[in-house]
N, C-alpha and C. Protein backbone atom coordinates (compact mmCIF):
# COMPACT_ATOMS: atom_id res chain seq x y z
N UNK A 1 45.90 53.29 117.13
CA UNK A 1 46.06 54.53 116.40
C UNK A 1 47.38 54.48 115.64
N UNK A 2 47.16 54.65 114.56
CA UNK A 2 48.81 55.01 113.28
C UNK A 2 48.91 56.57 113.69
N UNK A 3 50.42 56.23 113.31
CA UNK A 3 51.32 57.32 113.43
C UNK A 3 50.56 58.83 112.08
N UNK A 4 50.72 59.67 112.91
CA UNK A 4 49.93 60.83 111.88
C UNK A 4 51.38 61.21 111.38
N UNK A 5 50.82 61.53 110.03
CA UNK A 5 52.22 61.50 108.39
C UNK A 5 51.12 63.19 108.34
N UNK A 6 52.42 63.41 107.14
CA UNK A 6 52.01 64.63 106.50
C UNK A 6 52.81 64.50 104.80
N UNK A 7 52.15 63.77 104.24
CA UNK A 7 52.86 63.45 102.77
C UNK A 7 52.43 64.24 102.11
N UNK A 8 51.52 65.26 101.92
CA UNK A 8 50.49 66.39 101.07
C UNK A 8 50.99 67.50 101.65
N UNK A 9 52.00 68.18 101.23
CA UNK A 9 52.48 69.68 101.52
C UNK A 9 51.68 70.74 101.29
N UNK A 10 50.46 70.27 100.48
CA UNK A 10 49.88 71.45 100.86
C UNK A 10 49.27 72.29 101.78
N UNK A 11 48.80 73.25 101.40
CA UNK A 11 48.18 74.53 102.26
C UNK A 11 47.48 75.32 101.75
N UNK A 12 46.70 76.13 102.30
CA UNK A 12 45.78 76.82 102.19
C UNK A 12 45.52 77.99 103.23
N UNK A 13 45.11 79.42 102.68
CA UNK A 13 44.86 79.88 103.58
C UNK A 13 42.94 80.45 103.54
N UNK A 14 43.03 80.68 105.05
CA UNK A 14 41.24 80.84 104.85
C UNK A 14 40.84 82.17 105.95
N UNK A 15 41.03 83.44 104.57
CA UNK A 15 40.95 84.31 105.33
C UNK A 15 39.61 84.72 105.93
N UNK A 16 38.24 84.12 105.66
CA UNK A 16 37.53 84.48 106.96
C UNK A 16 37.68 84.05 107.87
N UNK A 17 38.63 82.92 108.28
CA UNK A 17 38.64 81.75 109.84
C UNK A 17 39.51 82.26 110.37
N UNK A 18 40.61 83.50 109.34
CA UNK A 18 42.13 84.19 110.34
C UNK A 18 43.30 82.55 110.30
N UNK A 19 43.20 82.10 109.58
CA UNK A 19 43.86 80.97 109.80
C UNK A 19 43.82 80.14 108.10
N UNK A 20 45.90 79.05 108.29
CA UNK A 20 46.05 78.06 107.52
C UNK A 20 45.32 77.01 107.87
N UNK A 21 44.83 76.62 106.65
CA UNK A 21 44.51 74.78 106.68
C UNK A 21 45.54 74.08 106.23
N UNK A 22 46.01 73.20 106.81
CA UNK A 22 46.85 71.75 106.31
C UNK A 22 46.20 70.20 106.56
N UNK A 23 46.51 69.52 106.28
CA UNK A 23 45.92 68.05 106.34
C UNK A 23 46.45 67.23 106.81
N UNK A 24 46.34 66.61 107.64
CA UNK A 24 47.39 65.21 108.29
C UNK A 24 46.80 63.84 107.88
N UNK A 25 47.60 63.02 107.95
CA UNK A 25 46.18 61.66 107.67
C UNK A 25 47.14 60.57 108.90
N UNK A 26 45.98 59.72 109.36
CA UNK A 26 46.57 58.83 110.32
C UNK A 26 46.01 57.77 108.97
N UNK A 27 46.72 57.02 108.53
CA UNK A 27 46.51 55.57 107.48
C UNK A 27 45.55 56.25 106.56
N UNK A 28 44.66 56.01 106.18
CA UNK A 28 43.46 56.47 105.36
C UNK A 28 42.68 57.95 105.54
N UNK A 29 42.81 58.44 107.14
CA UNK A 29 42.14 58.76 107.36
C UNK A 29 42.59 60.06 107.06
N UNK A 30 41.81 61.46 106.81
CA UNK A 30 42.72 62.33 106.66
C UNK A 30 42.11 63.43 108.17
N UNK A 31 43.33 64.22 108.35
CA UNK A 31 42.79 65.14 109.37
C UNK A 31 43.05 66.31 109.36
N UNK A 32 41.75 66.96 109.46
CA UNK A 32 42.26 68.69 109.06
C UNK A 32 42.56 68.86 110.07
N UNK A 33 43.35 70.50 110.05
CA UNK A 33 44.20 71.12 111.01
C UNK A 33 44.18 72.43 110.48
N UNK A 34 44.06 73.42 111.72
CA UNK A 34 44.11 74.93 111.19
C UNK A 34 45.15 75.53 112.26
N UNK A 35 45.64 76.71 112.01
CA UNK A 35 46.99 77.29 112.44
C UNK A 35 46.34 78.94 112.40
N UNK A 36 45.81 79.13 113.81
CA UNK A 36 45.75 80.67 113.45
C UNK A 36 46.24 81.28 113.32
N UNK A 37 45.95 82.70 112.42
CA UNK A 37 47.22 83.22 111.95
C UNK A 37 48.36 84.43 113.53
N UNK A 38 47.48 84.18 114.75
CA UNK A 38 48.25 84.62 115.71
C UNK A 38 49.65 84.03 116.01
N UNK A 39 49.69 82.94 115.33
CA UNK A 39 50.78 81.90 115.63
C UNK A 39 51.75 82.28 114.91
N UNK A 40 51.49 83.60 113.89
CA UNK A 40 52.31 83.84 113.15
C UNK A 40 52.85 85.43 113.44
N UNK A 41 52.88 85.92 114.99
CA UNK A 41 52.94 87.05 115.31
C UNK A 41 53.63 87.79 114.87
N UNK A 42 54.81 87.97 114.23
CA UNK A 42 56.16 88.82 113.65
C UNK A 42 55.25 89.13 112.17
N UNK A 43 54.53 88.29 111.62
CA UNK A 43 54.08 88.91 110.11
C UNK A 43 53.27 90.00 110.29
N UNK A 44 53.48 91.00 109.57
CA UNK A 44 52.42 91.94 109.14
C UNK A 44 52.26 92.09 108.11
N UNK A 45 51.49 91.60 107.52
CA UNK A 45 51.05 91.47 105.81
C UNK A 45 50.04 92.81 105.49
N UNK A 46 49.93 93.36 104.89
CA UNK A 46 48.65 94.34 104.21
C UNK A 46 47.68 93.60 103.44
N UNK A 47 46.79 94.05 103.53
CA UNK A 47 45.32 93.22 102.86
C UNK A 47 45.94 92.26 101.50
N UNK A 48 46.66 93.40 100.45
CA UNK A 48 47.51 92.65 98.94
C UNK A 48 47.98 91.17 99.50
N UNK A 49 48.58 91.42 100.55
CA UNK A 49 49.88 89.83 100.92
C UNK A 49 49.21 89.31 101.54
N UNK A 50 48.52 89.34 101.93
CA UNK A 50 48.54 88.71 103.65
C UNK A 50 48.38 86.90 103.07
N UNK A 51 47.71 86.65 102.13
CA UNK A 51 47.93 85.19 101.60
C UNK A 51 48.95 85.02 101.35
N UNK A 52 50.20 85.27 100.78
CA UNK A 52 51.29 85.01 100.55
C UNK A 52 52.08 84.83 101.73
N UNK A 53 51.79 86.31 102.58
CA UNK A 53 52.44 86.50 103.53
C UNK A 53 52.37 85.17 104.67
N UNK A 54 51.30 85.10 104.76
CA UNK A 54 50.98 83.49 105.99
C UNK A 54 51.16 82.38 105.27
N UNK A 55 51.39 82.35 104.42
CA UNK A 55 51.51 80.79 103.79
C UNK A 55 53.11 81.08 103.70
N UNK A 56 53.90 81.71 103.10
CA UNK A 56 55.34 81.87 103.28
C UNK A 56 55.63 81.80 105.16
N UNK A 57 54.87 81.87 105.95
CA UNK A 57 55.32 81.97 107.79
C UNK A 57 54.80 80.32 107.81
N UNK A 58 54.06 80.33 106.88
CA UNK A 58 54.11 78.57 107.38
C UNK A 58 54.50 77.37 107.15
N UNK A 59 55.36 77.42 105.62
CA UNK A 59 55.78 77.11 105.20
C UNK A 59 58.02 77.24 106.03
N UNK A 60 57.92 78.63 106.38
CA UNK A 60 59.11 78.58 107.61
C UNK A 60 59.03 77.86 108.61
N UNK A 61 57.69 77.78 109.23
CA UNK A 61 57.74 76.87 110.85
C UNK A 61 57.14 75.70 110.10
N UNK A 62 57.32 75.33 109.25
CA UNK A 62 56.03 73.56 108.86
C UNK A 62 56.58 72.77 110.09
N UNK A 63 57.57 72.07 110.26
CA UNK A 63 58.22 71.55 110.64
C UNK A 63 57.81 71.69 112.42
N UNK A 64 57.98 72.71 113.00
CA UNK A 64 57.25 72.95 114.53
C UNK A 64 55.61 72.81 114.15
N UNK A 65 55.16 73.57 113.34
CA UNK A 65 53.63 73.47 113.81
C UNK A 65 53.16 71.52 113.07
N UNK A 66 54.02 70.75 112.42
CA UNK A 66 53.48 69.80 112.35
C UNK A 66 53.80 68.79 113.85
N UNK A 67 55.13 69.19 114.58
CA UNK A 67 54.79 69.04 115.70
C UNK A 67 54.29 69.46 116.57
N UNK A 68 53.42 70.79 116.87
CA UNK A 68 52.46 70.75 117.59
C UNK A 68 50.86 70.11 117.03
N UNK A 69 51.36 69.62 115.41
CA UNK A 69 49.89 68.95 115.19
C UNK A 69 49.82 67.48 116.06
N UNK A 70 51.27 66.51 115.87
CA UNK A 70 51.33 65.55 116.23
C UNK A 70 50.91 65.41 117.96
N UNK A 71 51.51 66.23 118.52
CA UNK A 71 51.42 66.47 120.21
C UNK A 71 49.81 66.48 120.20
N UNK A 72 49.02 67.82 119.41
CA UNK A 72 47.44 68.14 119.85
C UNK A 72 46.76 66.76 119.41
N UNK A 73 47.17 66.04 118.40
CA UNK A 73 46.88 64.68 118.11
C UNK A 73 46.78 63.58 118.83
N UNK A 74 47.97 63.19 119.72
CA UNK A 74 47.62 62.42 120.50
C UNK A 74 46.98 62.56 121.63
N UNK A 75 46.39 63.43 121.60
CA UNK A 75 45.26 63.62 122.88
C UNK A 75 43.78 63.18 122.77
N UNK A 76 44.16 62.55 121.50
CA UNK A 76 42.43 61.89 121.45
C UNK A 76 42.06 62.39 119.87
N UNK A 77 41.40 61.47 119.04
CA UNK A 77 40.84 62.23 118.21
C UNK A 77 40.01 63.19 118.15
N UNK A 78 39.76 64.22 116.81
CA UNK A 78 38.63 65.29 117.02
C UNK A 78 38.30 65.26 115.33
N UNK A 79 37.41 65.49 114.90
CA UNK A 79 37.20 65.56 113.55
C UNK A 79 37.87 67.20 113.38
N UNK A 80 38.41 67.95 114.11
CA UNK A 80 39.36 68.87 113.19
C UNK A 80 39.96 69.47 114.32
N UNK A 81 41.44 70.28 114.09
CA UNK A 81 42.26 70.81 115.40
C UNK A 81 42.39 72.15 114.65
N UNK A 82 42.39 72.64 115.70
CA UNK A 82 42.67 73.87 115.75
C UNK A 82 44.05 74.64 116.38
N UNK A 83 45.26 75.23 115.95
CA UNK A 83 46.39 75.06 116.62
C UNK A 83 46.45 76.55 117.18
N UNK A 84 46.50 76.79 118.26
CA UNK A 84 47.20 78.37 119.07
C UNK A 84 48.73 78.45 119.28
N UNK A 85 48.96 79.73 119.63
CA UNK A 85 50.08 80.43 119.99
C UNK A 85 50.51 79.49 121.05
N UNK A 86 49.23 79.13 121.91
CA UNK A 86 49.30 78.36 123.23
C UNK A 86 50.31 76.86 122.77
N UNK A 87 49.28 76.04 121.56
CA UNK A 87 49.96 75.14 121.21
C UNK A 87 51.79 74.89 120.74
N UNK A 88 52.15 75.99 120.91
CA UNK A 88 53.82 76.19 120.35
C UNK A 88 54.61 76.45 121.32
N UNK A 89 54.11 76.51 122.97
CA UNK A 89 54.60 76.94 123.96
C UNK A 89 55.40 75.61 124.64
């Protein structure tokens, strides 16, 4: 297994799932990843923000939630992760 990178800063948010998408890739491979938006408990956005609003909270923690991507990562592959409140503990 290669080391999972995050060279594609982007993001996305996907408000029917309640949650960001970001992308990781181990070598070629790429791996989605979602961040519910519980993980982002201090925001309260109104219907207008709430995209702005969670993509600005995730763009503050990138850095922790790409290490809880790396941690939920080495536990085995999955064709997609899903990250909790749980995962940041």
């Amino acid at each position: 297994m290669m080391a999972l990178s995050f060279p594609n800063r982007s993001r996305s948010y996907d408000a029917a799932g309640q949650r960001v998408r970001f992308i990781g890739y181990d070598g070629l491979f790429q791996v989605p990843f979602f961040v519910d938006i519980d993980v982002f408990a201090k925001v309260s956005p109104t219907p207008e923000s709430a995209e702005d609003d969670y993509l600005a909270a995730f763009d503050a923690a990138r850095a922790s939630i790409q290490g809880a991507a790396i941690k939920a990562y080495s536990h085995g592959r999955k064709t997609m992760y899903v990250l909790t409140a749980t995962d940041f503990r």
